[in-house]
C-alpha atoms as a PDB file:
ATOM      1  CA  UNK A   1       0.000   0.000   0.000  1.00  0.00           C
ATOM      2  CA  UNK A   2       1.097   3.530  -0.811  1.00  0.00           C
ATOM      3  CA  UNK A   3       2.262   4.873   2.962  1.00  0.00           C
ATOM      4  CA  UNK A   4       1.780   8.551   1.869  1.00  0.00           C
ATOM      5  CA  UNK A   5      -1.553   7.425   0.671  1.00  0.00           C
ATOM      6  CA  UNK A   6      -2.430   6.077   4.250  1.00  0.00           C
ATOM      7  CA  UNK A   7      -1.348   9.035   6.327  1.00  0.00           C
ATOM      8  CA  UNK A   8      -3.023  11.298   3.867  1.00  0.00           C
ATOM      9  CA  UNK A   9      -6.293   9.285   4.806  1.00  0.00           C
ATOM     10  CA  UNK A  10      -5.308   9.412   8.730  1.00  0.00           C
ATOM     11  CA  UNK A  11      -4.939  13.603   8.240  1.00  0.00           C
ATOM     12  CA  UNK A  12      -8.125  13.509   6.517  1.00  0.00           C
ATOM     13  CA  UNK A  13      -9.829  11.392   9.575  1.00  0.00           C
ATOM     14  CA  UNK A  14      -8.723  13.682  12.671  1.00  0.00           C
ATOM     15  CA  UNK A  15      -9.854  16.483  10.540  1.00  0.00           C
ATOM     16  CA  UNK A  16     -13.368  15.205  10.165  1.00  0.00           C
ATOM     17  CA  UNK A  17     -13.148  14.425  13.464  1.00  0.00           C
ATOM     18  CA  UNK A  18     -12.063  17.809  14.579  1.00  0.00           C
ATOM     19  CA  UNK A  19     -14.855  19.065  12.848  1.00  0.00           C
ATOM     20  CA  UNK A  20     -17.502  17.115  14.116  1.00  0.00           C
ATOM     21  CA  UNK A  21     -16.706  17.573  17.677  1.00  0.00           C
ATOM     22  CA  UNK A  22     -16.528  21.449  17.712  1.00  0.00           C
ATOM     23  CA  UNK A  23     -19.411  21.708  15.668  1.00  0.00           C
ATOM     24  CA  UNK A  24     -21.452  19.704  17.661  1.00  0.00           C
ATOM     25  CA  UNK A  25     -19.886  20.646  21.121  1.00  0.00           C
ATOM     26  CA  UNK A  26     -20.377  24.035  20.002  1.00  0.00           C
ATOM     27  CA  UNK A  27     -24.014  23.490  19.178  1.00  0.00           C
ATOM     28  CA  UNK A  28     -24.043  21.706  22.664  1.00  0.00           C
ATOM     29  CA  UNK A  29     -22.753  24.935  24.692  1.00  0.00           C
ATOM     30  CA  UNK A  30     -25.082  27.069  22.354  1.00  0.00           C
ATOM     31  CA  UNK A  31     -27.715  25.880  23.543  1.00  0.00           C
ATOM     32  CA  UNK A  32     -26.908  24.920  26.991  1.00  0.00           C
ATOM     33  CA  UNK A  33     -25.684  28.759  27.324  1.00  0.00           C
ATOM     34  CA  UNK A  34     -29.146  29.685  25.928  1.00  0.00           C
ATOM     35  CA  UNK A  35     -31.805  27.392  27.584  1.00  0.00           C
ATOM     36  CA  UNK A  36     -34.435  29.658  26.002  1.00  0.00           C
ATOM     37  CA  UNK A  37     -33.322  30.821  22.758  1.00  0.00           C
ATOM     38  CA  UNK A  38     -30.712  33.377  21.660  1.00  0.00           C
ATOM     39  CA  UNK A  39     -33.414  35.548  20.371  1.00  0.00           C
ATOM     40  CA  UNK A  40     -35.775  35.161  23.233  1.00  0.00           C
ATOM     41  CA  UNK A  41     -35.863  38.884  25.325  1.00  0.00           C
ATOM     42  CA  UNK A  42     -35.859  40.728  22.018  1.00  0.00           C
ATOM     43  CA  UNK A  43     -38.912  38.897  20.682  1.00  0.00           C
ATOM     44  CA  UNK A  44     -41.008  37.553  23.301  1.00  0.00           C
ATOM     45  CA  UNK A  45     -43.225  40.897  23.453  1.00  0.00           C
ATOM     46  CA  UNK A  46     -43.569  40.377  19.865  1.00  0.00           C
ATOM     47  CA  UNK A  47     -44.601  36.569  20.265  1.00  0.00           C
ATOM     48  CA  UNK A  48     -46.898  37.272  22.724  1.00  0.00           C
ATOM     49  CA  UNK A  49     -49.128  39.130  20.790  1.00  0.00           C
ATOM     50  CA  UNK A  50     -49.243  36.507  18.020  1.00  0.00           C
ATOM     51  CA  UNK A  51     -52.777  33.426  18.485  1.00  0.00           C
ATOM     52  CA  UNK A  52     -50.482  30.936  19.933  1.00  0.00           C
ATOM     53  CA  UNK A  53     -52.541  29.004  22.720  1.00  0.00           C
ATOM     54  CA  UNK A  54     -49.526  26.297  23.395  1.00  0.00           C
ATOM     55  CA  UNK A  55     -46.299  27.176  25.174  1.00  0.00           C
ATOM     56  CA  UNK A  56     -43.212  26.655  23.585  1.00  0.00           C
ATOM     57  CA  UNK A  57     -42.403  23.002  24.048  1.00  0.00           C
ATOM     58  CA  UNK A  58     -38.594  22.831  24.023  1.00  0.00           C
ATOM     59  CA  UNK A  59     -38.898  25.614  26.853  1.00  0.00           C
ATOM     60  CA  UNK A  60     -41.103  23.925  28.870  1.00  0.00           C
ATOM     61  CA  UNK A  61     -40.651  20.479  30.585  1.00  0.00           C
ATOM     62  CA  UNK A  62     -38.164  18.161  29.542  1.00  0.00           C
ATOM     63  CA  UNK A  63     -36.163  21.801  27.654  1.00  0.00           C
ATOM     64  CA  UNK A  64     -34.870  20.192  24.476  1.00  0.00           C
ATOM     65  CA  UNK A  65     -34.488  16.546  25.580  1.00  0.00           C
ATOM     66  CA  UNK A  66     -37.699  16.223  24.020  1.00  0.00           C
ATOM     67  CA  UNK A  67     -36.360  16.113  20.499  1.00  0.00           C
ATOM     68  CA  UNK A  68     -34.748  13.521  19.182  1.00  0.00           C
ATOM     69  CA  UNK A  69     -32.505  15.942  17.181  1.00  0.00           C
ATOM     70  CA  UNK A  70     -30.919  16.476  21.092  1.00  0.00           C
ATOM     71  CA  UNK A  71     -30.445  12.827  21.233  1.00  0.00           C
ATOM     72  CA  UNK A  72     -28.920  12.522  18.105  1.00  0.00           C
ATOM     73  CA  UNK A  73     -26.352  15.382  18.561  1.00  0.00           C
ATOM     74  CA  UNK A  74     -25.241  14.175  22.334  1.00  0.00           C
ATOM     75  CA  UNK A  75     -25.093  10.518  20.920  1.00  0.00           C
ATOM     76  CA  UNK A  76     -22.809  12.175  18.075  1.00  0.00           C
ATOM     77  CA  UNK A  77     -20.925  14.198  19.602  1.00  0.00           C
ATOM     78  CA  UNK A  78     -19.685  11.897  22.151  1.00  0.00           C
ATOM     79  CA  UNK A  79     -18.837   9.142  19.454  1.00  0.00           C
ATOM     80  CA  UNK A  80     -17.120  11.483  17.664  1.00  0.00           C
ATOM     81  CA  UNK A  81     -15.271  12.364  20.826  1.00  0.00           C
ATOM     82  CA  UNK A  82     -14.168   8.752  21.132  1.00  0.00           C
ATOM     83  CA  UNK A  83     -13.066   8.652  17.287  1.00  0.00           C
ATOM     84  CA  UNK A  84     -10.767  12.290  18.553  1.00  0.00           C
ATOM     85  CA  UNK A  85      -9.728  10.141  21.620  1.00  0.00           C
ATOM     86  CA  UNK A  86      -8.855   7.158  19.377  1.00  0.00           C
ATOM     87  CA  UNK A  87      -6.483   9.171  17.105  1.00  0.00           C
ATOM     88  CA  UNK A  88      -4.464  10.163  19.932  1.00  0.00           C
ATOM     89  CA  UNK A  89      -3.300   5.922  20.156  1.00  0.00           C
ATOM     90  CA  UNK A  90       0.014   5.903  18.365  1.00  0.00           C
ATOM     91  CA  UNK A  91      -1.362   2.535  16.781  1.00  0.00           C
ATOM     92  CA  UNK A  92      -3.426   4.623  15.016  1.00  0.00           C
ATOM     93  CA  UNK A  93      -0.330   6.315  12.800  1.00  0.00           C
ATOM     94  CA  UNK A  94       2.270   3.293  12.995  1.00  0.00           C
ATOM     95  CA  UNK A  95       0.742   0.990  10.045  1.00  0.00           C
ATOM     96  CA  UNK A  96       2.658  -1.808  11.269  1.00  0.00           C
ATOM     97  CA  UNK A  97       1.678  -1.750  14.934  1.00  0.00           C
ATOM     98  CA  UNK A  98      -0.551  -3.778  16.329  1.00  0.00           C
ATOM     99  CA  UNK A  99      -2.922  -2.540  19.694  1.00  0.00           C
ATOM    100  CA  UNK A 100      -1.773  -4.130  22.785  1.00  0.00           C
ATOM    101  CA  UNK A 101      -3.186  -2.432  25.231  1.00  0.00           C
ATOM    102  CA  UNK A 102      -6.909  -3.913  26.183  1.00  0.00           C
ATOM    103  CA  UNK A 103      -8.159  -0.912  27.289  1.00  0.00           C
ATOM    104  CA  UNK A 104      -7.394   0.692  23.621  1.00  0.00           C
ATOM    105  CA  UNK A 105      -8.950  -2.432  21.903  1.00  0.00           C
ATOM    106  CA  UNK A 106     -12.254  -1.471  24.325  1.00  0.00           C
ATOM    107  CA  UNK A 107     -12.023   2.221  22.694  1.00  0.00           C
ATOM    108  CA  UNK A 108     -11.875   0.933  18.938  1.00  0.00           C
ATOM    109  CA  UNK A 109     -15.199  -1.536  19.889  1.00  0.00           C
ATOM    110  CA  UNK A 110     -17.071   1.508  21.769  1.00  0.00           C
ATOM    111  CA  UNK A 111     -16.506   3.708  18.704  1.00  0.00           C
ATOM    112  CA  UNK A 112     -17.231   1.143  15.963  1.00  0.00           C
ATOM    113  CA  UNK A 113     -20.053  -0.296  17.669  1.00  0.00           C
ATOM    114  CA  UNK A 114     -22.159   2.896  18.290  1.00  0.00           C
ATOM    115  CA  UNK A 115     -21.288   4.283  14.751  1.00  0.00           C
ATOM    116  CA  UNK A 116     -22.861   1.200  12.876  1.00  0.00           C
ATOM    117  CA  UNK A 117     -25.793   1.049  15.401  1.00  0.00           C
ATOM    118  CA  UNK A 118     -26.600   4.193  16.558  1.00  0.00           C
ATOM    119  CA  UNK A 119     -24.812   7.298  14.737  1.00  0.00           C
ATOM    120  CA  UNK A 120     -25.234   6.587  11.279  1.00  0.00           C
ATOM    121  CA  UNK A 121     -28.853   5.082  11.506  1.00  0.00           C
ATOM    122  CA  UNK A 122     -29.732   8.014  13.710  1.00  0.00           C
ATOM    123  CA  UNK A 123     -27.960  10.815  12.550  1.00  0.00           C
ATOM    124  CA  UNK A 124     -28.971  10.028   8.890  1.00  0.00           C
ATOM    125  CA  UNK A 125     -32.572   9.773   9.702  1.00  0.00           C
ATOM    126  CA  UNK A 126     -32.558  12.855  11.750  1.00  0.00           C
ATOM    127  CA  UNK A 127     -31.284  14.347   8.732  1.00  0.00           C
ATOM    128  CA  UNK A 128     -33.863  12.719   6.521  1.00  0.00           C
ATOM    129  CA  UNK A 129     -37.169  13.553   8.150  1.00  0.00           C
ATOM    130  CA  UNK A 130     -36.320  16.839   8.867  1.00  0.00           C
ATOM    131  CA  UNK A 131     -35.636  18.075   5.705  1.00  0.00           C
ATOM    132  CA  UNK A 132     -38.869  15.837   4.464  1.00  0.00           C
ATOM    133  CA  UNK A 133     -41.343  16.923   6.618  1.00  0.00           C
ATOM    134  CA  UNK A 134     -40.235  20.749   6.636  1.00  0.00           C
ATOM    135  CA  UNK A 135     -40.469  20.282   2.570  1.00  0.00           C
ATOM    136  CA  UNK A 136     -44.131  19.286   3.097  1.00  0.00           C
ATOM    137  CA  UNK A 137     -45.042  21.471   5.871  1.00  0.00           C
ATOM    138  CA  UNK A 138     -42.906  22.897   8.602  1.00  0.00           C
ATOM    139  CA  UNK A 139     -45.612  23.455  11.356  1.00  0.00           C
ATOM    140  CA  UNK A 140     -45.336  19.709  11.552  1.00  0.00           C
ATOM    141  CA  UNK A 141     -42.472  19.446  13.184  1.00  0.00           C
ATOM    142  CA  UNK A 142     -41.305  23.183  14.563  1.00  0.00           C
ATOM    143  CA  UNK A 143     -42.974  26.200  15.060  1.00  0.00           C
ATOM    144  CA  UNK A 144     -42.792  30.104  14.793  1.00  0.00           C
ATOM    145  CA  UNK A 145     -41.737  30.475  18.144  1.00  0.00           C
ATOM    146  CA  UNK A 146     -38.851  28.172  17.455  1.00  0.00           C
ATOM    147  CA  UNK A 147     -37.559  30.020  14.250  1.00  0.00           C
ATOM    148  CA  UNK A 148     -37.610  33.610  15.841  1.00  0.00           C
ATOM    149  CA  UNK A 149     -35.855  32.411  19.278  1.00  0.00           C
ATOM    150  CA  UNK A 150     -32.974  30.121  17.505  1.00  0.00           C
ATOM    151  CA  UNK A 151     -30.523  31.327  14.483  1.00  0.00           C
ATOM    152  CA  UNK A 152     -30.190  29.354  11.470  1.00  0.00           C
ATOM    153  CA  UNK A 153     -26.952  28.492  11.735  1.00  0.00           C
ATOM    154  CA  UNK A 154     -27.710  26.208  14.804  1.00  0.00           C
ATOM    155  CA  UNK A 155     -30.437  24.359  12.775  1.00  0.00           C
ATOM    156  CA  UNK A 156     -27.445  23.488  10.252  1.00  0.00           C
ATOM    157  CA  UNK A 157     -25.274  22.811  12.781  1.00  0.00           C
ATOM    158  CA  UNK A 158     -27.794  20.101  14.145  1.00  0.00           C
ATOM    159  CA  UNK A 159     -29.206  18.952  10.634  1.00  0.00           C
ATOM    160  CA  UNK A 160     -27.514  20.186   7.974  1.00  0.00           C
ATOM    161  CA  UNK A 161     -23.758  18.881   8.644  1.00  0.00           C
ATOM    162  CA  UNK A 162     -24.748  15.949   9.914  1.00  0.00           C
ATOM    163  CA  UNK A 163     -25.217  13.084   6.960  1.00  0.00           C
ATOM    164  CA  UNK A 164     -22.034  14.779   5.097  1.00  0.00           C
ATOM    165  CA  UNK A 165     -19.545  14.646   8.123  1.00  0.00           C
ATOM    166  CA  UNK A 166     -21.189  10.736   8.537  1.00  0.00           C
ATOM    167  CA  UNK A 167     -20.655   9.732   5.053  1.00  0.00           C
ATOM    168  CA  UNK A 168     -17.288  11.388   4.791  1.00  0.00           C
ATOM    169  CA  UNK A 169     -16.490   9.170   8.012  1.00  0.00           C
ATOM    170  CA  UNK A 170     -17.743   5.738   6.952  1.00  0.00           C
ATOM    171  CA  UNK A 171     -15.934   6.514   3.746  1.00  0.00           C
ATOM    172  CA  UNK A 172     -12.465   7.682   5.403  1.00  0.00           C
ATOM    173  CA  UNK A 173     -11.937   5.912   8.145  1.00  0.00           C
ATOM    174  CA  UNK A 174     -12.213   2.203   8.683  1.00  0.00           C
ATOM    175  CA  UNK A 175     -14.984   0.929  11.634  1.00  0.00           C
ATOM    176  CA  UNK A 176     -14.513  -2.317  12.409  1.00  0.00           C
ATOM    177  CA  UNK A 177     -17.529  -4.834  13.203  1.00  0.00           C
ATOM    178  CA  UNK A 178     -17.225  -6.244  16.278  1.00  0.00           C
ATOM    179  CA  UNK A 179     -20.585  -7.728  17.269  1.00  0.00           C
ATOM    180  CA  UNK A 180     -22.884  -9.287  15.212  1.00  0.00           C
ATOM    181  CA  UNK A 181     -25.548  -7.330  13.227  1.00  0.00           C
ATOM    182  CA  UNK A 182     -28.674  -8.392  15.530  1.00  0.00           C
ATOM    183  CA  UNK A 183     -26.803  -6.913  18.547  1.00  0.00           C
ATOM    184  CA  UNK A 184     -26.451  -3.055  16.733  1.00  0.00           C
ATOM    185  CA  UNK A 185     -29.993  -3.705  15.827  1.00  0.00           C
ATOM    186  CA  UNK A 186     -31.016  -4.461  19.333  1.00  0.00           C
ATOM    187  CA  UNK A 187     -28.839  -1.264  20.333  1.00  0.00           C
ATOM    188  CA  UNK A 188     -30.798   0.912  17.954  1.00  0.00           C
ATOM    189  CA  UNK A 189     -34.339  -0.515  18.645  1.00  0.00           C
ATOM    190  CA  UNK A 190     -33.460  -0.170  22.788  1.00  0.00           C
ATOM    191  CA  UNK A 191     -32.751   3.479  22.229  1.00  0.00           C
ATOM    192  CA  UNK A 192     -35.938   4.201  19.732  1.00  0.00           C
ATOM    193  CA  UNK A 193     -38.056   2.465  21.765  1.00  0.00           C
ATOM    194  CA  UNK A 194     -36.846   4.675  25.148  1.00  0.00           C
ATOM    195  CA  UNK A 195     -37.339   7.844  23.044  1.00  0.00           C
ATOM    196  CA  UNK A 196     -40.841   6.401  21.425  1.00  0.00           C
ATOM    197  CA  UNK A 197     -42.120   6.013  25.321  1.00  0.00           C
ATOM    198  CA  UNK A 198     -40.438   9.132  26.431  1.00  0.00           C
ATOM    199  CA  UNK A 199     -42.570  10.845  23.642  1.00  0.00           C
ATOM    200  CA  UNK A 200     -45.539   8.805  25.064  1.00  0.00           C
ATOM    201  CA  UNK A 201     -45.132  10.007  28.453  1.00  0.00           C
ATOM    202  CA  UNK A 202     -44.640  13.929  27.707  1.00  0.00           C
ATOM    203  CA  UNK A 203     -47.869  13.715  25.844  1.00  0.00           C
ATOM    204  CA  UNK A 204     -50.244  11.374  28.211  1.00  0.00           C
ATOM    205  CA  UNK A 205     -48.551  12.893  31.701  1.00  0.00           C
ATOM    206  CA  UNK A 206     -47.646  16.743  30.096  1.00  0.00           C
ATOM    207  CA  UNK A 207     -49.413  17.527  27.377  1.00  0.00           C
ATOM    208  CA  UNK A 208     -46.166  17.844  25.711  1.00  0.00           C
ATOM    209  CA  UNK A 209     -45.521  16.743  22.280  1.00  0.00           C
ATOM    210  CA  UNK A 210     -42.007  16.747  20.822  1.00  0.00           C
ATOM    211  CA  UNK A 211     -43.734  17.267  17.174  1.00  0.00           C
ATOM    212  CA  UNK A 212     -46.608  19.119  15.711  1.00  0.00           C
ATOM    213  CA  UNK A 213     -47.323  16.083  13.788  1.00  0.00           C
ATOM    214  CA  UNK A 214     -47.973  13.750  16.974  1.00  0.00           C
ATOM    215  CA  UNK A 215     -50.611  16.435  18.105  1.00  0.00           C
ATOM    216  CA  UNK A 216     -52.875  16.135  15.771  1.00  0.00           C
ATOM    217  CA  UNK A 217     -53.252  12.210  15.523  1.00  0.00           C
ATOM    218  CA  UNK A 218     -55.078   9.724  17.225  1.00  0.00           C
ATOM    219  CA  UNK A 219     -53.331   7.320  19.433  1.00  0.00           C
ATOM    220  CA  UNK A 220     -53.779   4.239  17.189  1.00  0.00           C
ATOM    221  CA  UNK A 221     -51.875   6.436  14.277  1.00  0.00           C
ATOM    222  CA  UNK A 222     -49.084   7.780  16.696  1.00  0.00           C
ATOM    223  CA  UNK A 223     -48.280   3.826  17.756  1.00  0.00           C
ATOM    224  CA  UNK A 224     -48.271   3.126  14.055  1.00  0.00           C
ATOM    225  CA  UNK A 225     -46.075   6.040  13.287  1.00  0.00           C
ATOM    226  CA  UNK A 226     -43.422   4.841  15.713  1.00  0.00           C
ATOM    227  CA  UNK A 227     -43.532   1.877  14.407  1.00  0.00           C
ATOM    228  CA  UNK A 228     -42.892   3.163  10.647  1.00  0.00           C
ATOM    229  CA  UNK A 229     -40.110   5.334  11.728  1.00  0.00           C
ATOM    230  CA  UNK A 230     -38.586   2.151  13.752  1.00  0.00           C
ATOM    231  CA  UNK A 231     -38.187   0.100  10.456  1.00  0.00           C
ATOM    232  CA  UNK A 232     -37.064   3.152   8.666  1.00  0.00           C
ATOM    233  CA  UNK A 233     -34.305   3.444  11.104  1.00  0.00           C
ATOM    234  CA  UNK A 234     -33.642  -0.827  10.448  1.00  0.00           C
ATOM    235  CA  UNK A 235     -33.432   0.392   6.979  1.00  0.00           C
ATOM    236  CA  UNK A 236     -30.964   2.941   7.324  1.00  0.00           C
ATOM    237  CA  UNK A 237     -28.959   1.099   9.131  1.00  0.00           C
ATOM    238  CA  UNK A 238     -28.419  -1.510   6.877  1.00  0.00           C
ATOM    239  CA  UNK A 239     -28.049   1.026   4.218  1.00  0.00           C
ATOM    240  CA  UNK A 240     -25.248   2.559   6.307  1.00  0.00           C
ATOM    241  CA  UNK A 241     -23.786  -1.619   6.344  1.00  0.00           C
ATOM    242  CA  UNK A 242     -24.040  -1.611   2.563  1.00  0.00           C
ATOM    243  CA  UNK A 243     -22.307   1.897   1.934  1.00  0.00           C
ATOM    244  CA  UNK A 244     -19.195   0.339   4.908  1.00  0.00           C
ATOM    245  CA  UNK A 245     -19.155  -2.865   2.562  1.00  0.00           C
ATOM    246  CA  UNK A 246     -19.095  -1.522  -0.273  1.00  0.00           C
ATOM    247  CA  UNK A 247     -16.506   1.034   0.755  1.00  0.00           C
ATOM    248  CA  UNK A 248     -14.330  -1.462   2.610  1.00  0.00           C
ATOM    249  CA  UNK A 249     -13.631  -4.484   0.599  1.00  0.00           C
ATOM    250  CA  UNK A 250     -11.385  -7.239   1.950  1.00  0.00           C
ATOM    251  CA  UNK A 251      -8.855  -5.990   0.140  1.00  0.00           C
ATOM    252  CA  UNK A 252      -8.767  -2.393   0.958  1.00  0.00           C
ATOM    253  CA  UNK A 253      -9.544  -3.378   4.863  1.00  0.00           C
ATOM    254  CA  UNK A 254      -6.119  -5.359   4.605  1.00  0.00           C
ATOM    255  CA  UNK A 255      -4.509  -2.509   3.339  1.00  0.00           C
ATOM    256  CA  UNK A 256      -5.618  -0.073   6.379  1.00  0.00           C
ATOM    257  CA  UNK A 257      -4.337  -1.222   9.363  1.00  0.00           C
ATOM    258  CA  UNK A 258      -2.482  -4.450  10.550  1.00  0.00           C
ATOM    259  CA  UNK A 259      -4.192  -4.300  14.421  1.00  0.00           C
ATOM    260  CA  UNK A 260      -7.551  -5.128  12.512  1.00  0.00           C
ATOM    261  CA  UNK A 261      -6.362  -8.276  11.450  1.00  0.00           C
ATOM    262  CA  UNK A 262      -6.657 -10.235  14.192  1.00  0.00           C
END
């Protein structure tokens, strides 16, 4: 294999990395350093003059845990921390050397795992059904109150960015499968099915619902719309295993590193 090739791809990897964490950290402190909006003293006389009858949900209980935009960008950013922490391990630059150390092995498994069950099925559908339900109408999953508290640049940072800097990573850098396919399946149905009951319980204790679109159906069609966005998440993720295959043949996975090849 061409070494300057290799390191070329390693630069190429922090630097996504690098990326991804300050956007999303920064998007973390954003909004952590704004719990209501950045917008929110210069426009709330404004708003409160307008029909709205329901408060503000991400302001209300629950702040912006509610959304599983949240979820995606805390599971992201801390994967992405781990991928930062990982390129630190001089076995990550030495082509030749193996990992020894256990407790590195145990970093490489924690990142690879969580990207192929939980940040590329999640981040890409995050990605997906916002930009196709704001396309058909954007009351159904945000609101006016949203849009004149928040800039755009943090709804880019936490949908925009997000499928690029993934494919760029499953495309760069190498993620190893270490447990079987029905166990990052089980991972990713666990953590839909916590955030399908946690919508569940914000609307039937609260009166809370995380989406416009949720309001306005009966319960019968919310428990089948869970379930439709649960197999669309199954899907994605084995779209994201067929994009990693097709990517990583045998022969270029032989070619990346020699502490994979155990």
């Amino acid at each position: 294999m061409n070494i300057k090739l290799w390191y070329t791809w390693r630069v190429v990897s922090v630097l996504i990395h690098l990326i991804a964490v300050g956007c999303y950290g920064f998007a973390l402190l954003f909004q952590l350093s704004h719990p209501k909006g950045y917008y929110w003293q210069t426009n709330d006389n404004e708003l409160a003059l307008t029909n709205t009858t329901l408060l503000p949900g991400e302001y209300t209980f629950g702040w912006k845990l509610k959304y599983l935009t949240i979820w995606n960008l805390i599971i992201n950013f801390i994967v992405f921390l781990f991928c930062l922490i990982c390129d630190c391990f001089k076995s990550n630059y030495m082509f030749d050397e193996p990992m020894k150390s256990p407790s590195i092995e145990w970093m490489y498994k924690i990142r690879d795992t969580l990207f192929h069950s939980l940040v590329f099925p999640l981040g890409t559908f995050v990605f997906v059904m916002f930009f196709l339900l704001i396309s058909i109408k954007g009351k159904l999953i945000s609101d006016q109150i949203f849009h004149r508290r928040n800039p755009v640049f943090l709804s880019h940072l936490t949908h925009t960015i997000i499928f690029p800097l993934l494919l760029s990573e499953i495309l760069i850098t190498y993620h190893k499968k270490w447990v079987k396919k029905l166990i990052e399946i089980a991972i990713l149905m666990t953590t839909v099915l916590l955030y399908s009951i946690w919508c569940l319980y914000l609307g039937l204790i609260h009166d809370l619902w995380p989406y416009g679109i949720l309001r306005h159906m009966s319960w019968i069609l919310r428990i089948i719309f869970m379930i439709i966005c649960a197999v669309i998440a199954i899907v994605v993720y084995f779209v994201g295993v067929f994009i990693h295959m097709y990517s990583w043949p045998t022969k270029r996975i032989k070619q990346w590193h020699t502490s994979y090849d155990n």
